[in-house]
Protein backbone atom coordinates (compact mmCIF):
# COMPACT_ATOMS: atom_id res chain seq x y z
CA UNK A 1 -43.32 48.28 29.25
CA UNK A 2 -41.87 50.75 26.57
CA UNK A 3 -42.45 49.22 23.05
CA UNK A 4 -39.10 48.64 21.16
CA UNK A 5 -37.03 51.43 19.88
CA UNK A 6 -36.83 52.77 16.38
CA UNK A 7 -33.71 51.30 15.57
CA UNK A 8 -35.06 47.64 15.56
CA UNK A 9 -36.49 48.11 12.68
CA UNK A 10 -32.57 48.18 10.70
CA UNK A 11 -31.19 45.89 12.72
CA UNK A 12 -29.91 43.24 10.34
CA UNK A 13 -28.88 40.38 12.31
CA UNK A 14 -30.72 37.38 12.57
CA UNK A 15 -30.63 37.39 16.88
CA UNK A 16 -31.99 40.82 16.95
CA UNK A 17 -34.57 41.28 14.05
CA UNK A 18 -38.18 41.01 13.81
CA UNK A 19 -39.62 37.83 12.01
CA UNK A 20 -43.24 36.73 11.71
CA UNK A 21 -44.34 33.69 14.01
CA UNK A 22 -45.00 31.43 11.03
CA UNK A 23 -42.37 28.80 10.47
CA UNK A 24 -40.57 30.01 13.48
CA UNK A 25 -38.27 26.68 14.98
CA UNK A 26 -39.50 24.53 17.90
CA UNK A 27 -38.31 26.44 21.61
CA UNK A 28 -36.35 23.93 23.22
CA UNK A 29 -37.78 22.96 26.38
CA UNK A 30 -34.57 22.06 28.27
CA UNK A 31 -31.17 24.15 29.11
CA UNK A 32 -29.43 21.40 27.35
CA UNK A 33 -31.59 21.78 24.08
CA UNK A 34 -31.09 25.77 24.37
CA UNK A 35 -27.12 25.92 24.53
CA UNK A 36 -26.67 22.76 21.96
CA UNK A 37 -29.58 22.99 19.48
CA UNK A 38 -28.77 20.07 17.70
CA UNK A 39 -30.80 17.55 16.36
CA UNK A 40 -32.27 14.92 18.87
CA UNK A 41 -29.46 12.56 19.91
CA UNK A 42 -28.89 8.92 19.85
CA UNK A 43 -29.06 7.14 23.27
CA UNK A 44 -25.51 5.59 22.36
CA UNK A 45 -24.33 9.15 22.11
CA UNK A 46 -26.40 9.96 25.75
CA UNK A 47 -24.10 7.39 27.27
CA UNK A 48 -21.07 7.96 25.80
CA UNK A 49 -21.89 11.71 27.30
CA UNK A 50 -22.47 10.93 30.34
CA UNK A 51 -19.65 8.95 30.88
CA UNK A 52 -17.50 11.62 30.03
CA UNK A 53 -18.96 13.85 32.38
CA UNK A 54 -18.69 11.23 34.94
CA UNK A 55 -15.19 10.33 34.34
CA UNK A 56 -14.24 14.00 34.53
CA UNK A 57 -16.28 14.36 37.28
CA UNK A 58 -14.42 11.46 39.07
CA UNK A 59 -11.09 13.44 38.45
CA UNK A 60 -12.08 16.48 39.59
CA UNK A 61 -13.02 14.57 43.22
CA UNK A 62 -9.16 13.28 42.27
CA UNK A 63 -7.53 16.35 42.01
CA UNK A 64 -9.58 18.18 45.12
CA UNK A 65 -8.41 15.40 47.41
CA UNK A 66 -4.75 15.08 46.13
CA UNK A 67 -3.25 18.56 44.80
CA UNK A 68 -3.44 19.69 48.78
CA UNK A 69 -1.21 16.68 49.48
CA UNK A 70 1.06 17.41 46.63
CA UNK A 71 1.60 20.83 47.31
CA UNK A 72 2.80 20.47 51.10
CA UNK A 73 5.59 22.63 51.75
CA UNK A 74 5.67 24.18 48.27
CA UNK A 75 4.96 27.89 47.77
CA UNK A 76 1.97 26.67 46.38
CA UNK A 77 0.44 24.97 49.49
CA UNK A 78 -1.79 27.86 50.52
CA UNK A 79 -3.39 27.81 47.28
CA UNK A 80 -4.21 24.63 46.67
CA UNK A 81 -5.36 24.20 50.43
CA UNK A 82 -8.49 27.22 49.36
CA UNK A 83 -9.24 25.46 45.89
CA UNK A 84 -13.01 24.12 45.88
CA UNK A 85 -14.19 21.71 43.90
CA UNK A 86 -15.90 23.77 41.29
CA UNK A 87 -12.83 25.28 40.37
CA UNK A 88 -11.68 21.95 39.40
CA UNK A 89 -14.86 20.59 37.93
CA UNK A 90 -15.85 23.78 35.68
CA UNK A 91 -11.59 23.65 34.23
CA UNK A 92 -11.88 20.43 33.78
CA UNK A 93 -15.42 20.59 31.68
CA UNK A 94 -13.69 23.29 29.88
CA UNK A 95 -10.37 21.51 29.13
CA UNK A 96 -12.88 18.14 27.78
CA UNK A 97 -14.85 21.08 25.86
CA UNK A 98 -11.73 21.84 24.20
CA UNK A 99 -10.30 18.61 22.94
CA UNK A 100 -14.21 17.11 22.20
CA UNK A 101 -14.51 19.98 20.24
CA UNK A 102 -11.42 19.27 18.39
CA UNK A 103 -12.04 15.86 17.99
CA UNK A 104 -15.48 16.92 16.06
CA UNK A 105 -17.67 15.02 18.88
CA UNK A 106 -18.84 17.74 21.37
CA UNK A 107 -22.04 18.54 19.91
CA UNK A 108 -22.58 14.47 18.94
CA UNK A 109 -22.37 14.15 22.82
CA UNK A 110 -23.97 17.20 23.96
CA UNK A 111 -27.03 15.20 24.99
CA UNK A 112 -25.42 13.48 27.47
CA UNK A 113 -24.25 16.81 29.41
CA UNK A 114 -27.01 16.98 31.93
CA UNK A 115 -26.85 20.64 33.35
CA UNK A 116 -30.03 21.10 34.18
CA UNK A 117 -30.89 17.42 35.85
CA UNK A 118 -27.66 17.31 37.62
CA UNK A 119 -27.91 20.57 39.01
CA UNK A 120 -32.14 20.26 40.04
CA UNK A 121 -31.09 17.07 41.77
CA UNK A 122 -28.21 19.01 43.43
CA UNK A 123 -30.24 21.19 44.92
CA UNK A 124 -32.97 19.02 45.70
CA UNK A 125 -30.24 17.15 48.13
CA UNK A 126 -29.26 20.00 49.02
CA UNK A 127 -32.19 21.02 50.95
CA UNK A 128 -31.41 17.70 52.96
CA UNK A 129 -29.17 19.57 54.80
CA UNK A 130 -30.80 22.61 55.47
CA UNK A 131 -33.00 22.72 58.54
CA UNK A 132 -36.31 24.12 58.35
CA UNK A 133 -35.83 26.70 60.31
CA UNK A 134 -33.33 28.33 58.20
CA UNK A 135 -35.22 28.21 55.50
CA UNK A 136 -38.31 29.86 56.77
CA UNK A 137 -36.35 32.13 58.63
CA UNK A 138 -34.62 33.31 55.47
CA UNK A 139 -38.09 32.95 53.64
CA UNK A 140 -39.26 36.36 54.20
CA UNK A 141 -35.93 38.58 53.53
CA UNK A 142 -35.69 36.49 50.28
CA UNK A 143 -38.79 36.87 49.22
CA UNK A 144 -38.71 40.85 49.66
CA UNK A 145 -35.17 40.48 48.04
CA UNK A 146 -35.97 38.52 44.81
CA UNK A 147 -39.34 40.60 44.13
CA UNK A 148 -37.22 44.23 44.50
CA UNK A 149 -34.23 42.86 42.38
CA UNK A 150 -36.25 41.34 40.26
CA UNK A 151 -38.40 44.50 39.10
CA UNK A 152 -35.68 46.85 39.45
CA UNK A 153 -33.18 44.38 36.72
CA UNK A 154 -35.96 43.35 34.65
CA UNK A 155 -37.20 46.93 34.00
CA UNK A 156 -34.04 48.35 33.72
CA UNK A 157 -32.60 45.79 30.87
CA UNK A 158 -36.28 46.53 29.25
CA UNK A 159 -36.08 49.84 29.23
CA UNK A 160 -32.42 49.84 27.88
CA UNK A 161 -32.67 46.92 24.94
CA UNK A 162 -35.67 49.24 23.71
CA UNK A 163 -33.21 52.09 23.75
CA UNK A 164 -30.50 49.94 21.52
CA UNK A 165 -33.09 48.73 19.49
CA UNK A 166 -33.02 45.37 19.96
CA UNK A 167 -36.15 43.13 19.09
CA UNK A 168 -39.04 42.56 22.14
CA UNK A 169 -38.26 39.16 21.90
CA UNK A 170 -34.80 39.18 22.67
CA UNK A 171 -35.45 41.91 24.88
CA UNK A 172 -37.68 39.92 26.62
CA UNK A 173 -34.84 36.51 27.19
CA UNK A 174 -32.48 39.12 28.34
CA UNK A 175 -34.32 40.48 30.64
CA UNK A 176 -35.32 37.54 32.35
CA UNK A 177 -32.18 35.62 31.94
CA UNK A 178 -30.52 38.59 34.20
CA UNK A 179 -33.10 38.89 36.68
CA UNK A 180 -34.18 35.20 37.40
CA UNK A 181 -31.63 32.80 36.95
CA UNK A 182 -30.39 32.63 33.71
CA UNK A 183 -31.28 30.24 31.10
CA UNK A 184 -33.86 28.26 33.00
CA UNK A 185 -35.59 31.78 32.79
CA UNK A 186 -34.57 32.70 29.20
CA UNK A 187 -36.38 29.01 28.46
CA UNK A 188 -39.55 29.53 30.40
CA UNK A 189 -39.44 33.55 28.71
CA UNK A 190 -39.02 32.13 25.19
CA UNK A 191 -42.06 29.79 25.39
CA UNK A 192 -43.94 32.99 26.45
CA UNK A 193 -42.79 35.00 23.26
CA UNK A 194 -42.16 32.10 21.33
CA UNK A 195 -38.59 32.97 20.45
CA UNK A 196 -36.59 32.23 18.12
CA UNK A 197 -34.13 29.05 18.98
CA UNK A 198 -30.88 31.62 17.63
CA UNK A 199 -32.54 33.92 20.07
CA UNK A 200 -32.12 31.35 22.91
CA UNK A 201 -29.06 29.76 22.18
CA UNK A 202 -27.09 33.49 22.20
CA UNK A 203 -29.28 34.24 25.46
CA UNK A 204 -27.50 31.06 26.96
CA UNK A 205 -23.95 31.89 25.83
CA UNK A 206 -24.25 35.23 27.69
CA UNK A 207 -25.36 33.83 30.83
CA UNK A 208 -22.61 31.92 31.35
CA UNK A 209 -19.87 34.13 29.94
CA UNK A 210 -20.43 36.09 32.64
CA UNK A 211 -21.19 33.84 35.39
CA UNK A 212 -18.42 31.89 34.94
CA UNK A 213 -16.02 34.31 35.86
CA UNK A 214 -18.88 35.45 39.07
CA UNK A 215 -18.53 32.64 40.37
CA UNK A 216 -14.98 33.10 41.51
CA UNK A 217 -15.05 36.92 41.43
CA UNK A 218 -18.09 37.41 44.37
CA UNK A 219 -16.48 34.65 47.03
CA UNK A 220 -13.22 37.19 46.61
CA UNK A 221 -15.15 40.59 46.69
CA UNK A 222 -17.44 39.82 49.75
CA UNK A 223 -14.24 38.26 51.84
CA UNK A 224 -12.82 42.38 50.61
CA UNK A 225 -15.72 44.27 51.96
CA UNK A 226 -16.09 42.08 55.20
CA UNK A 227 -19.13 40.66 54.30
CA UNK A 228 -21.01 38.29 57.36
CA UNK A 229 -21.82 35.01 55.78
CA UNK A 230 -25.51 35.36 55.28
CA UNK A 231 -25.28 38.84 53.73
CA UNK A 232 -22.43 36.82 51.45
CA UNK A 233 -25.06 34.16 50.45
CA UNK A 234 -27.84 36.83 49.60
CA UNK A 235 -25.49 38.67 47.48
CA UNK A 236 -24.08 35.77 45.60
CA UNK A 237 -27.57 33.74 45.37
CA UNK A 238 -29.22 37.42 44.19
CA UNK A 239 -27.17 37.90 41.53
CA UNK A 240 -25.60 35.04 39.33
CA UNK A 241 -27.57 34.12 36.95
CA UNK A 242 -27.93 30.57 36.81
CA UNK A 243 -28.10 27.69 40.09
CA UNK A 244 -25.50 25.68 39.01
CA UNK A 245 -23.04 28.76 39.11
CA UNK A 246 -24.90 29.89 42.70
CA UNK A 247 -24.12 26.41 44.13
CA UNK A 248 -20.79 26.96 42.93
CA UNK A 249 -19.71 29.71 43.89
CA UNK A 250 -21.86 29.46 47.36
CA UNK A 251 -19.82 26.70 48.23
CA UNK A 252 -16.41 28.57 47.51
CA UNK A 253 -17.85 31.43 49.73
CA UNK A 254 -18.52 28.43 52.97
CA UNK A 255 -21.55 26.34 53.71
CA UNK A 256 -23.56 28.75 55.06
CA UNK A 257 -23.56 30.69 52.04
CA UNK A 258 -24.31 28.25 50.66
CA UNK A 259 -27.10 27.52 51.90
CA UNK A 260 -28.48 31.55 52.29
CA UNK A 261 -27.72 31.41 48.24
CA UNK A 262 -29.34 28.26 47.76
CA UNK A 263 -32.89 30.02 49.34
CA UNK A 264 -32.57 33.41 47.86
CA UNK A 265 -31.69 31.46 44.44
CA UNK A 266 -34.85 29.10 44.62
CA UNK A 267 -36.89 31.98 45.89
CA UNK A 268 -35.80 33.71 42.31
CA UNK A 269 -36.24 30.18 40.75
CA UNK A 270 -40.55 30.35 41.71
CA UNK A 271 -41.20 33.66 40.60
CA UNK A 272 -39.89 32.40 36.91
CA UNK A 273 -44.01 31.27 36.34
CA UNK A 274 -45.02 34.59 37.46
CA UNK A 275 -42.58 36.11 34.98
CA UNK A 276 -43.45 33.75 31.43
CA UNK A 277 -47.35 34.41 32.45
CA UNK A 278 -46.85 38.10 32.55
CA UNK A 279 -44.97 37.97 29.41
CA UNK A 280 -47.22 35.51 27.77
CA UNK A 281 -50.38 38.20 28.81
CA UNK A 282 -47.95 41.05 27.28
CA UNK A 283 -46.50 39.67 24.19
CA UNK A 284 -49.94 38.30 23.43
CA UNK A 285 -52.34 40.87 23.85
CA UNK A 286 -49.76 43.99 23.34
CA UNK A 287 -47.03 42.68 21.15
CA UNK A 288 -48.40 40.20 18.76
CA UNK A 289 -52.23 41.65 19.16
CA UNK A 290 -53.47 38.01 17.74
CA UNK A 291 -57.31 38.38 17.09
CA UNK A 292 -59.06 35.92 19.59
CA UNK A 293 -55.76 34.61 21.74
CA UNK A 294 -56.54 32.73 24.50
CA UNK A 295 -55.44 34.28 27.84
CA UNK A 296 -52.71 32.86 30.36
CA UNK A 297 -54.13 30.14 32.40
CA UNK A 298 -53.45 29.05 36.18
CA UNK A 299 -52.99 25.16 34.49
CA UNK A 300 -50.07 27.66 32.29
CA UNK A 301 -48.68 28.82 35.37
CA UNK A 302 -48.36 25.72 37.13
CA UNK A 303 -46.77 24.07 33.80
CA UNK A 304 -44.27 26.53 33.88
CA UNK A 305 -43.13 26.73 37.54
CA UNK A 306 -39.98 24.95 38.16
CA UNK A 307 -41.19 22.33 40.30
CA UNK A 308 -37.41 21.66 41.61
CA UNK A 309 -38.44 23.87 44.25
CA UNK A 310 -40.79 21.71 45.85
CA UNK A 311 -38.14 18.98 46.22
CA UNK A 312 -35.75 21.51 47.75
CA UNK A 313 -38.26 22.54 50.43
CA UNK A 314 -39.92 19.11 50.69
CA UNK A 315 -35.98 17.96 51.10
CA UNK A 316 -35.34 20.33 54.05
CA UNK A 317 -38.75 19.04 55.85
CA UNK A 318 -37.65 15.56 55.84
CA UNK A 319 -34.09 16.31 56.72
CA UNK A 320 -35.48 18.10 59.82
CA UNK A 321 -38.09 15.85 60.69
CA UNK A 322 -35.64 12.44 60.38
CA UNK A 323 -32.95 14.36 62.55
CA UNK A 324 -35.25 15.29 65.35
CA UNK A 325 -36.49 11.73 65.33
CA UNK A 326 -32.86 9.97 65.16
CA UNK A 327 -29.93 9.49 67.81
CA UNK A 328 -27.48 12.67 66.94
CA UNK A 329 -24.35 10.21 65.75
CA UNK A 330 -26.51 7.98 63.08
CA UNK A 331 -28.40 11.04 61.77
CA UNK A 332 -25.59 12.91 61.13
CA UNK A 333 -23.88 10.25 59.45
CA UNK A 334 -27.10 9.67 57.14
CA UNK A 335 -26.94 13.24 56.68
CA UNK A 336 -23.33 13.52 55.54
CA UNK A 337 -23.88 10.54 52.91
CA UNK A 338 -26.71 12.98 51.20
CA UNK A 339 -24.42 15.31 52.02
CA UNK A 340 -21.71 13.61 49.44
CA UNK A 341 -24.23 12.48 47.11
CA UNK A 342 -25.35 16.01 46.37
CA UNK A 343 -21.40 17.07 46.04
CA UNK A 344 -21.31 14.37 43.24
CA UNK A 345 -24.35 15.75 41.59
CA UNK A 346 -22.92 19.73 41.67
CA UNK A 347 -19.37 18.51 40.21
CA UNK A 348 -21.16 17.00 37.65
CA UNK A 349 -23.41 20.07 36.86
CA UNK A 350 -20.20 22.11 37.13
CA UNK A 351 -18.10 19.63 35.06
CA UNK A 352 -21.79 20.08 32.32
CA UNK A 353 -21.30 23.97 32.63
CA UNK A 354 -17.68 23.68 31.13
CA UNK A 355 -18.60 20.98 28.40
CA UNK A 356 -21.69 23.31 26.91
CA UNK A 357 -19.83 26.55 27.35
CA UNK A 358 -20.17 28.30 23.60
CA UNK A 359 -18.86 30.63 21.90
CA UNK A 360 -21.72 30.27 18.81
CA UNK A 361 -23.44 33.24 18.22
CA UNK A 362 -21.70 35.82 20.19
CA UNK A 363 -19.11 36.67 17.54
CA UNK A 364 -22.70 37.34 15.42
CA UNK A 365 -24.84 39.37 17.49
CA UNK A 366 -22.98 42.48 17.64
CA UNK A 367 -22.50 45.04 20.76
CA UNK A 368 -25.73 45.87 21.54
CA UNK A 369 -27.08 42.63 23.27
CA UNK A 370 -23.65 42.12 25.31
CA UNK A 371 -23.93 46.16 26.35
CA UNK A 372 -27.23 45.17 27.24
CA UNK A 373 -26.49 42.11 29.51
CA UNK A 374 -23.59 43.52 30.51
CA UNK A 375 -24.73 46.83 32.08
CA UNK A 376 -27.87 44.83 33.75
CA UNK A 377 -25.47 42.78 35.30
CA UNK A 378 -23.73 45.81 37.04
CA UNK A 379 -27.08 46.82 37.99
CA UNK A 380 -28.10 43.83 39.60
CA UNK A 381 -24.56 43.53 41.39
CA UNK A 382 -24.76 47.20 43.34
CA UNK A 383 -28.87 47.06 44.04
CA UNK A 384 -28.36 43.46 44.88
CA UNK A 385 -25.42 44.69 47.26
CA UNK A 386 -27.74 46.91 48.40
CA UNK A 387 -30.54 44.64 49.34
CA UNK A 388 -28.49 41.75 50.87
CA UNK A 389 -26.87 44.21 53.71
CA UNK A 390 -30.32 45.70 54.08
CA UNK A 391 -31.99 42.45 54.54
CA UNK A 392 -29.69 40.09 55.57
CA UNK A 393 -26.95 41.80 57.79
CA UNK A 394 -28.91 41.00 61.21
CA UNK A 395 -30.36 37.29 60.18
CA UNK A 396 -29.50 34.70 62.36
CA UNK A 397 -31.24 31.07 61.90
């Protein structure tokens, strides 16, 4: 990796300049703690949280099953019929955003938005409904997939935040909040460098500024260029940056895109220990050169894995194992009750999304970090294009 260009050195904002480690805050070790990073809070204000996020959670399930009813034989019947849930769920957690931030009580509630549980659980049910065959069938295309896009992103927003002069450490959350998927990676790459939590918090913001509006904008360009489902589901799981936004958008796009983005996404999710050890070796025996550092561990490795994973896979084993074992009608109705559990979970993690969305920081950075991210994220769209039709355009499960 190219060591940071000369113009870090004058950069005089407080995201992008070099500090020693000593005194350096905490890194957060949850999304939630990264977007908010605000003091620990109070398990009255936990509840009162997650009640809001369940009552607008309970609306959005309103609104998907009675705006289709409402509309018939308007002009705007058509659209309402093709409105998903997330749609709903993310404007909703956007609209309580808005007014709790108003009322001065978003970030006294913040610790009740659950982004990261909701959407782990999600997932985890998710694989429920998967069959195992699927999923290894899909195993080896993703794998190929998420190491290619992956090295190719990664090195290519490395190679231009050195360029802009932005700091290693920033360089480094950027990098691997593109690549991966998003903040769960910018977390796992600032315990490698030991960022700073400014550092973390602005890495956050841009994740979802721009997959917020992916989420509705790949669905639309894949149904343009004619895309086949699976291809569809590699593209969209390949490229947006976080799962709760894949799961989103996925299930806009149809279920088995869903599903193909769900395993390309947790494919990308696995690699993230591969990625904070290979930073921690870098940053610690390149970048900070600290006399007698201990080297990366495989205990490291497994601490930092996202063990979500195993639940989705373990998920899809059971799933296929009860079915085969049960009479068709009771195991698909067993089935479609996970089935709507894990839709309650995602419009909860999508209603999250909205609540945490931030501004904080961005006005501050400057151009150079949002050039950065920004540019990446074309990259990643046209080699992740690329990949998904190369790999994906004959699967079949």
């Amino acid at each position: 990796m190219a060591e940071t260009g000369a113009g870090a050195a004058n950069e005089p904002n407080a995201l992008t300049e070099n500090r020693p480690a000593a005194g350096r805050a905490e890194v957060p070790s949850s999304e939630t703690e990264a977007l908010q990073a605000v003091p620990r809070p109070t398990a009255a204000a936990i509840a009162a949280g997650i009640v809001v996020v369940i009552v607008l959670g309970a609306l959005t399930r309103y609104f998907e099953t009675h705006v289709p009813r409402w509309s018939v034989d308007t002009p705007f019947q058509r659209v309402a019929k093709s409105i998903e849930y997330p749609v709903y769920a993310i404007a909703l957690g956007l609209i309580g955003n808005l007014v709790l931030t108003k009322l001065a009580l978003r970030d006294r509630l913040s610790g009740g938005f659950r982004t990261e549980f909701f959407i782990k659980t999600g997932v985890v049910l998710l694989g429920a409904s998967i069959n195992l065959k699927i999923l290894v069938t899909a195993a080896g295309p993703s794998i190929v997939q998420a190491l290619l896009l992956i090295t190719a992103v990664f090195g290519f927003t490395w190679w231009l935040g050195g360029r802009l002069g932005l700091d290693d450490k920033l360089r480094a959350l950027l990098s691997s909040a593109v690549s991966i998927c998003g903040v769960s990676a910018a977390i796992a790459a600032a315990g490698a460098v030991q960022a700073r939590r400014e550092q973390i918090a602005y890495a956050a913001s841009l994740v979802i500024v721009f997959a917020l509006p992916s989420i509705f904008l790949l669905p639309w360009l894949a149904e343009v260029l004619g895309l086949p489902d699976a291809v569809a589901g590699a593209w969209i799981g390949g490229n947006i940056d976080t799962t709760a936004a894949v799961a989103a958008s996925g299930a806009i796009a149809g279920e088995q895109a869903l599903q193909i983005a769900t395993i390309v996404k947790t494919t990308q999710n696995a690699l993230i220990g591969v990625v904070a050890i290979a930073l921690t070796a870098y940053f610690t025996l390149r970048v900070e050169r600290v006399p007698g550092a201990v080297r990366p561990s495989a205990r490291q490795f497994w601490e930092r894995f996202p063990k979500f994973v195993i639940g989705f896979v373990a998920a899809s084993i059971i799933g296929t194992l009860y079915l085969q074992s049960a009479d068709k009608k009771s195991g698909a109705a067993h089935i479609a009750i996970v089935n709507d559990l894990r839709t309650w979970f995602l419009i909860f993690a999508f209603v999250s999304i909205g609540l945490e969305f931030s501004l904080r920081g961005l006005r501050e950075a400057g151009w150079r970090p949002v050039a950065v991210f920004g540019s990446a994220a074309v990259v990643n769209l046209a080699v992740g294009l690329g990949l998904s039709v190369l790999l994906f355009h004959d699967f079949t499960a």
